[in-house]
C-alpha atoms as a PDB file:
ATOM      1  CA  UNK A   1       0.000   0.000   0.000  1.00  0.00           C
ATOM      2  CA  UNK A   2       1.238   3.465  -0.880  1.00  0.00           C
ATOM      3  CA  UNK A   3       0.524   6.183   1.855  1.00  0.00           C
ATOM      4  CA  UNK A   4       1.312   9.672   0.857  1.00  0.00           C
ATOM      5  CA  UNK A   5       2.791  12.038   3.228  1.00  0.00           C
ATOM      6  CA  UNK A   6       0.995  15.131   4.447  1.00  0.00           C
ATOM      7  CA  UNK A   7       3.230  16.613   7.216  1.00  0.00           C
ATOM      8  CA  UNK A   8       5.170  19.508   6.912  1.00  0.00           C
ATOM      9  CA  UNK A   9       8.107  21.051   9.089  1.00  0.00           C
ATOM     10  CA  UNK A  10       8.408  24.512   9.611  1.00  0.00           C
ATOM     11  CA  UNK A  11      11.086  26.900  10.692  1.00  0.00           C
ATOM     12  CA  UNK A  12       9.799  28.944  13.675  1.00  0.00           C
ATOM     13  CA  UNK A  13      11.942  31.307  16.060  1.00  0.00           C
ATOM     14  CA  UNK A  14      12.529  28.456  18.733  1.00  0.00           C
ATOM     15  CA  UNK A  15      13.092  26.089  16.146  1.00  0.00           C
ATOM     16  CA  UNK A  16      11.124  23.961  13.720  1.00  0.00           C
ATOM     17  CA  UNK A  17       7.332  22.535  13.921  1.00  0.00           C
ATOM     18  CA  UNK A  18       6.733  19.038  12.433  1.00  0.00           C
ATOM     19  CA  UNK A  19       2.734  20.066  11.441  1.00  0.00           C
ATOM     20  CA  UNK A  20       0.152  17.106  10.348  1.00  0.00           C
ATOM     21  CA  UNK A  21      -3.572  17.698  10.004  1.00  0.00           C
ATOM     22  CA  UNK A  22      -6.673  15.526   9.006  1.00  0.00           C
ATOM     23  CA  UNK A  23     -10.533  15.835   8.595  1.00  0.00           C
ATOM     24  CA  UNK A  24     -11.493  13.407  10.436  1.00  0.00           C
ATOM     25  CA  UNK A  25     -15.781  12.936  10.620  1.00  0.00           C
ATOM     26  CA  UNK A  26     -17.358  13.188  13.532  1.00  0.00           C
ATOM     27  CA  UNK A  27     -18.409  16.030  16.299  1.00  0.00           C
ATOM     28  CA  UNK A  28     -15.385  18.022  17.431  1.00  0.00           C
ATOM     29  CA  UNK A  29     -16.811  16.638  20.841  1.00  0.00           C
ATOM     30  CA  UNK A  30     -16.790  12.984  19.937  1.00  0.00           C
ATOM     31  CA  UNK A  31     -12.848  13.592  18.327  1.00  0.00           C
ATOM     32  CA  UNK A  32     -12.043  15.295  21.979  1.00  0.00           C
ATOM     33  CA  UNK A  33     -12.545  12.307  23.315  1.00  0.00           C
ATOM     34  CA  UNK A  34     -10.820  10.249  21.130  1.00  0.00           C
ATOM     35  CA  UNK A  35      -7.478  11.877  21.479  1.00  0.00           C
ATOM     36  CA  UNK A  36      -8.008  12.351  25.560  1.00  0.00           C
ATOM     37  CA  UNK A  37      -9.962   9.543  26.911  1.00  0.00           C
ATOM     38  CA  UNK A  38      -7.479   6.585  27.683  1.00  0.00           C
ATOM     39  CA  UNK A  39      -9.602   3.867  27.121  1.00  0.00           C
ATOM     40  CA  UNK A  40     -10.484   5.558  23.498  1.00  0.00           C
ATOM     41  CA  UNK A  41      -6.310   6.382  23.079  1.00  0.00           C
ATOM     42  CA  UNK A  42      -5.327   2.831  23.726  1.00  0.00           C
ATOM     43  CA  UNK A  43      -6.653   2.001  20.178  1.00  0.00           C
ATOM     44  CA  UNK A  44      -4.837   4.253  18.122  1.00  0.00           C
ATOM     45  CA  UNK A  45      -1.859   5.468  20.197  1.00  0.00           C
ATOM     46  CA  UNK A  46      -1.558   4.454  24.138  1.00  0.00           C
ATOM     47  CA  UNK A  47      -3.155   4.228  26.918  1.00  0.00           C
ATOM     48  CA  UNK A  48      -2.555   6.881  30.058  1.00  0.00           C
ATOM     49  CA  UNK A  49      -3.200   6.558  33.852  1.00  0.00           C
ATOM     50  CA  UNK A  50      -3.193   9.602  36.464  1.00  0.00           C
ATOM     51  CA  UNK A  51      -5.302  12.369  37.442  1.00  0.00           C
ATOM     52  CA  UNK A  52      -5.909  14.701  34.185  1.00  0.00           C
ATOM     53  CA  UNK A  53      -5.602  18.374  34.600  1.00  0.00           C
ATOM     54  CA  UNK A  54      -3.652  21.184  32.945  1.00  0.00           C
ATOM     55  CA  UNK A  55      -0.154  21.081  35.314  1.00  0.00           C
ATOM     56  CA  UNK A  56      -1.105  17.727  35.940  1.00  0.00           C
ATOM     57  CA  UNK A  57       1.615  14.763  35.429  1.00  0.00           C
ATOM     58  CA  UNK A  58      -0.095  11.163  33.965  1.00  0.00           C
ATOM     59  CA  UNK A  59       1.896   8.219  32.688  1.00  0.00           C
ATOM     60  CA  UNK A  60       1.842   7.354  29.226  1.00  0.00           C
ATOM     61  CA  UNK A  61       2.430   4.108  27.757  1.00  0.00           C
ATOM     62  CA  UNK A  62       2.711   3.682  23.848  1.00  0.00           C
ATOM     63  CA  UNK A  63       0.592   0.600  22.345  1.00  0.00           C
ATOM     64  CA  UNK A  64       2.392   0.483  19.617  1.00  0.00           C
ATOM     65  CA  UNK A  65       6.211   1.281  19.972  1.00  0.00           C
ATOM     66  CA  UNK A  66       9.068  -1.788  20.911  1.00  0.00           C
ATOM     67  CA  UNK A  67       8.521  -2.426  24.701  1.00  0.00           C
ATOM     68  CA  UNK A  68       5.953  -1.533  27.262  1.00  0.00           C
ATOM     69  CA  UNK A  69       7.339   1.557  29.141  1.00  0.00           C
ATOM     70  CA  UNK A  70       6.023   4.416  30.819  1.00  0.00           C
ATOM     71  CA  UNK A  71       6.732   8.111  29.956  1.00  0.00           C
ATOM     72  CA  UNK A  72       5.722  10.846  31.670  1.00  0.00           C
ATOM     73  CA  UNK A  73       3.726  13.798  30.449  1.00  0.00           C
ATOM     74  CA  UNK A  74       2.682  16.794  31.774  1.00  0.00           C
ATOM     75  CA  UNK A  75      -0.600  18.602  30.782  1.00  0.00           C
ATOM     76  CA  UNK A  76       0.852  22.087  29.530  1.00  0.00           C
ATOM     77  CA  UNK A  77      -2.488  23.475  28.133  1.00  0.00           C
ATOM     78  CA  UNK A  78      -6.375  21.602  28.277  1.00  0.00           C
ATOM     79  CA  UNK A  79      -9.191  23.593  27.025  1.00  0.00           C
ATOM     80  CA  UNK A  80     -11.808  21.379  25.729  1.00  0.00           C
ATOM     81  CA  UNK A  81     -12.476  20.476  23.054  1.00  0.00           C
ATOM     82  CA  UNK A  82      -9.976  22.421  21.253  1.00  0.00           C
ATOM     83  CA  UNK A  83      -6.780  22.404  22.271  1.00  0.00           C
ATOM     84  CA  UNK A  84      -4.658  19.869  24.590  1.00  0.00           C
ATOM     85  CA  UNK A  85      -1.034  20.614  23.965  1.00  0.00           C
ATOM     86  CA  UNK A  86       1.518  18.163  26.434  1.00  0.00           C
ATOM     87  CA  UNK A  87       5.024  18.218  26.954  1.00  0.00           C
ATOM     88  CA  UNK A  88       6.166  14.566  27.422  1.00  0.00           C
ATOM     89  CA  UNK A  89       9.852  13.318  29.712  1.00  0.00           C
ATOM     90  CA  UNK A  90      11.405   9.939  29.072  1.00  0.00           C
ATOM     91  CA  UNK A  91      13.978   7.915  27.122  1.00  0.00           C
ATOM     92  CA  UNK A  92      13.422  10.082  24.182  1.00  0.00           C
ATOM     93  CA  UNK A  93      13.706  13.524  25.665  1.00  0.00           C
ATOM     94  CA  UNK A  94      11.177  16.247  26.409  1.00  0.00           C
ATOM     95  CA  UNK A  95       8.573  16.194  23.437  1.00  0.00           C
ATOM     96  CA  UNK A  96       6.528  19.325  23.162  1.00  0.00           C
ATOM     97  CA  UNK A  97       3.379  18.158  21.491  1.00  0.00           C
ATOM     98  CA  UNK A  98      -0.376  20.091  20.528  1.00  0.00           C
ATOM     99  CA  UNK A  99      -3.720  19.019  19.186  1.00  0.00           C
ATOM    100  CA  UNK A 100      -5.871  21.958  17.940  1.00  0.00           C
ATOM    101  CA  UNK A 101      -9.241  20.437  16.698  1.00  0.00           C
ATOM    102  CA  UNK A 102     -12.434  22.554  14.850  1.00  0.00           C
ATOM    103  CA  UNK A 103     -15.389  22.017  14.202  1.00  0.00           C
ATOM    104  CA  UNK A 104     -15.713  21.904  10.379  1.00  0.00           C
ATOM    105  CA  UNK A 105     -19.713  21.232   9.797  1.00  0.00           C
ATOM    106  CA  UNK A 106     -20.091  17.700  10.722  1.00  0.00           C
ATOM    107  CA  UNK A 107     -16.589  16.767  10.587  1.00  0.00           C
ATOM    108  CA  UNK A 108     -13.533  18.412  12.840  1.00  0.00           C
ATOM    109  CA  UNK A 109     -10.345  19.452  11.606  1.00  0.00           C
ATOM    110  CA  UNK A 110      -7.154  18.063  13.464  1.00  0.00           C
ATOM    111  CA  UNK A 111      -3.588  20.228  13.665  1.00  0.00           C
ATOM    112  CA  UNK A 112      -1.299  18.073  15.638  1.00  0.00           C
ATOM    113  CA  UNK A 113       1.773  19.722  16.004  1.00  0.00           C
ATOM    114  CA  UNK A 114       5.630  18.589  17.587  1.00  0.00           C
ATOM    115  CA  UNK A 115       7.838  21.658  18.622  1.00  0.00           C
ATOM    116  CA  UNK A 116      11.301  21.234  18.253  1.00  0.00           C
ATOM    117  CA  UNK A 117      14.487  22.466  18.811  1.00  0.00           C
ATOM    118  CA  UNK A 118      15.862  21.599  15.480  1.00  0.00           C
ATOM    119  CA  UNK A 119      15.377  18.550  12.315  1.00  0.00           C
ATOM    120  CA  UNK A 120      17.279  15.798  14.181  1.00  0.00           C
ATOM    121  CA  UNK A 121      15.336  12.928  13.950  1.00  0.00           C
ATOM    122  CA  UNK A 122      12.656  14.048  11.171  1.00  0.00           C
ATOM    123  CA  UNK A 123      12.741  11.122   9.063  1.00  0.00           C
ATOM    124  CA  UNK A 124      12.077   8.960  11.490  1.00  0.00           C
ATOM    125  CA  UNK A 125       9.613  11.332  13.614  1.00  0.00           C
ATOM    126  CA  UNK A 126       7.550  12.459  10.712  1.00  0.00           C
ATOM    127  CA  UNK A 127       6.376   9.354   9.439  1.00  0.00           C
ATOM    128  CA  UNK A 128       5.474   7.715  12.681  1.00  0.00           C
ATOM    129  CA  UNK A 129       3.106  10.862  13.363  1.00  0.00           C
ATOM    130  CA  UNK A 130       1.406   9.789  10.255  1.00  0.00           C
ATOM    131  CA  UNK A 131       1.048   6.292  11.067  1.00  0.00           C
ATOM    132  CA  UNK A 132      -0.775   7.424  14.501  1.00  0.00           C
ATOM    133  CA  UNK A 133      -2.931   9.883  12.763  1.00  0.00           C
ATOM    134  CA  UNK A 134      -4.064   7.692  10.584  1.00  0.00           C
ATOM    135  CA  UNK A 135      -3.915   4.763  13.628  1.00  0.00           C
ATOM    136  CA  UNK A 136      -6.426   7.725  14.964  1.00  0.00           C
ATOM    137  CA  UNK A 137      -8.448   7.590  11.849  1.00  0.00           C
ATOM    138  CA  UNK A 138      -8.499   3.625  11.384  1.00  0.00           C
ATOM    139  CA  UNK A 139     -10.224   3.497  15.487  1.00  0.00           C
ATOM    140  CA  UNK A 140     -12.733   5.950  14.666  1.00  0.00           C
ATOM    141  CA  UNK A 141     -13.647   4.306  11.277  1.00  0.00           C
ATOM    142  CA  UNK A 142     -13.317   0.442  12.817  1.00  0.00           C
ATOM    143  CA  UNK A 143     -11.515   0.132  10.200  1.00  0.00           C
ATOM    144  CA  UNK A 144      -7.875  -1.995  10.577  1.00  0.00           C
ATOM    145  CA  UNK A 145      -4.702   0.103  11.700  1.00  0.00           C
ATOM    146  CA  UNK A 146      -2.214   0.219   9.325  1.00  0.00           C
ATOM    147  CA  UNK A 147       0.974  -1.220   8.829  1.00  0.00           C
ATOM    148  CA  UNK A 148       4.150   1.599   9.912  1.00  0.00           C
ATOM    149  CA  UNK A 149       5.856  -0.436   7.078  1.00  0.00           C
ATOM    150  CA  UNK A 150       4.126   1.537   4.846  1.00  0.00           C
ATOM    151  CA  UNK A 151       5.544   4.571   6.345  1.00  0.00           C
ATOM    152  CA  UNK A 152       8.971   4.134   6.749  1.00  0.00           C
ATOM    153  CA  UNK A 153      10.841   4.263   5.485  1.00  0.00           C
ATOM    154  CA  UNK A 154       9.046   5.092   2.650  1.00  0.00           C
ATOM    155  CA  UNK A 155       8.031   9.143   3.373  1.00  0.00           C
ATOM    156  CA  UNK A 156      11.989   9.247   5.325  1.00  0.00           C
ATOM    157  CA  UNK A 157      13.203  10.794   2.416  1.00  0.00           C
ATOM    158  CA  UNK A 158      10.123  13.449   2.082  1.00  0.00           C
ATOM    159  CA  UNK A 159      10.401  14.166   5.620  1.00  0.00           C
ATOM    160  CA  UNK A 160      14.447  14.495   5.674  1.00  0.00           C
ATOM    161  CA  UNK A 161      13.885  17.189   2.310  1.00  0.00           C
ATOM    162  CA  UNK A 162      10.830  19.109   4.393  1.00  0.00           C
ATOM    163  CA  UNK A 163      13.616  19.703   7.480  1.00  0.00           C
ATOM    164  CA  UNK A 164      16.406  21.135   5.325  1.00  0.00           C
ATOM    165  CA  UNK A 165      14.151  23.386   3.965  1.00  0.00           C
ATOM    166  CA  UNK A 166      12.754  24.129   6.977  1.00  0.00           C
ATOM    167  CA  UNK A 167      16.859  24.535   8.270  1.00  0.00           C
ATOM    168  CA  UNK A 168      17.625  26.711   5.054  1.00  0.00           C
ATOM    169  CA  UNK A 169      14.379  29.103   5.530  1.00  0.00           C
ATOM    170  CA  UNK A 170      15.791  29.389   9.638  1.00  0.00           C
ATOM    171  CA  UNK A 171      19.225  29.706   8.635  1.00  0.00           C
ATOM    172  CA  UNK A 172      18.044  32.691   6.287  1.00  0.00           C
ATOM    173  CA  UNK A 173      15.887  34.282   8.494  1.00  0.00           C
ATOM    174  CA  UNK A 174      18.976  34.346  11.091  1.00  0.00           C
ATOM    175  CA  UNK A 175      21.202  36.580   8.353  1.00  0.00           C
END
C-alpha cells in the first residue's frame, strides 16, 4: 500500500514545527474524546493513567512502539475540546506536542503539532506521526490500523527534504 505524506516542518523562532492535520468525521466533541480519553487512546496510540488536569503529570504508555514503558507527560495546556497541547519526559527527551481540533460542519479538523528544537530525527519522527494519525483515523472508522511499514521508510526521504528546507528558511531568516 502506498501512503502519501501530508506533514510539513516549519522553521519557527525556537526552532522547527513538524505540522500534520486531518478531517477526520465526527463532532469536534466525539474527536475530543478520542485523542483524551485513555480507554479511546489505547486504540490508536496508548493508553494513560493519572489524574488529568492542565499542570497535571499522567503516565503514558505507547501501544504500539518496541517495549511496554512508561513516559511521563505533563498537561501544559487543556481547554476542551480544542486544544490539549503536552510536553512529554522519558527515554526520548522532552517532546513538546499540541492538538488543535475545529469544528468543520459535521466533521472536525485536526492540527497536531511537535515543537522542536531543530530537524534531528525528522525522518524517522515524521512518518510515525502519520502512522498514529491515521492509527487515529483507522479506530474511529473500525476500520484496521495500518501497517508503519508503509511509512517508513518510505516518506523518510520526504520528511528528511521538508527539514532542510525548513533549516535553510531558519538559517536565512537568522542573516
Amino acid at each position: 500500500m502506498t501512503v502519501v505524506p501530508t506533514g510539513k516542518i516549519l522553521s519557527t523562532p525556537d526552532g522547527v514545527d513538524i505540522v500534520l492535520t486531518r478531517l477526520i468525521r465526527g463532532a469536534i466533541e466525539d474527536v475530543w474524546a478520542s485523542v483524551t480519553e485513555s480507554e479511546r487512546t489505547a486504540r490508536w496510540f496508548g493508553r494513560w493513567e493519572g489524574d488529568a488536569g492542565p499542570g497535571a503529570m499522567i503516565r503514558l504508555q505507547m501501544a504500539f512502539e518496541e517495549g511496554d514503558s512508561w513516559t511521563d507527560v505533563r498537561i501544559d495546556s487543556c481547554e476542551p475540546p480544542n486544544h490539549l497541547a503536552v510536553t512529554t519526559t522519558g527515554e526520548a527527551g522532552g517532546w513538546h506536542l499540541e492538538i488543535h481540533l475545529e469544528a468543520k460542519g459535521a466533521d472536525t479538523a485536526l492540527t497536531f503539532t511537535q515543537h522542536r528544537e531543530n530537524t534531528d530525527g525528522a525522518g524517522e519522527i515524521g512518518p510515525g506521526w502519520e502512522y498514529y494519525l491515521d492509527n487515529l483515523l483507522a479506530s474511529r472508522e473500525g476500520s484496521p490500523l495500518p501497517d508503519f511499514g508503509d511509512y517508513y521508510p518510505s516518506m523518510q526521504g520526504y520528511y528528511e527534504g521538508q527539514a532542510a528546507a525548513a533549516s535553510a528558511d531558519g538559517q536565512n531568516r537568522g542573516k
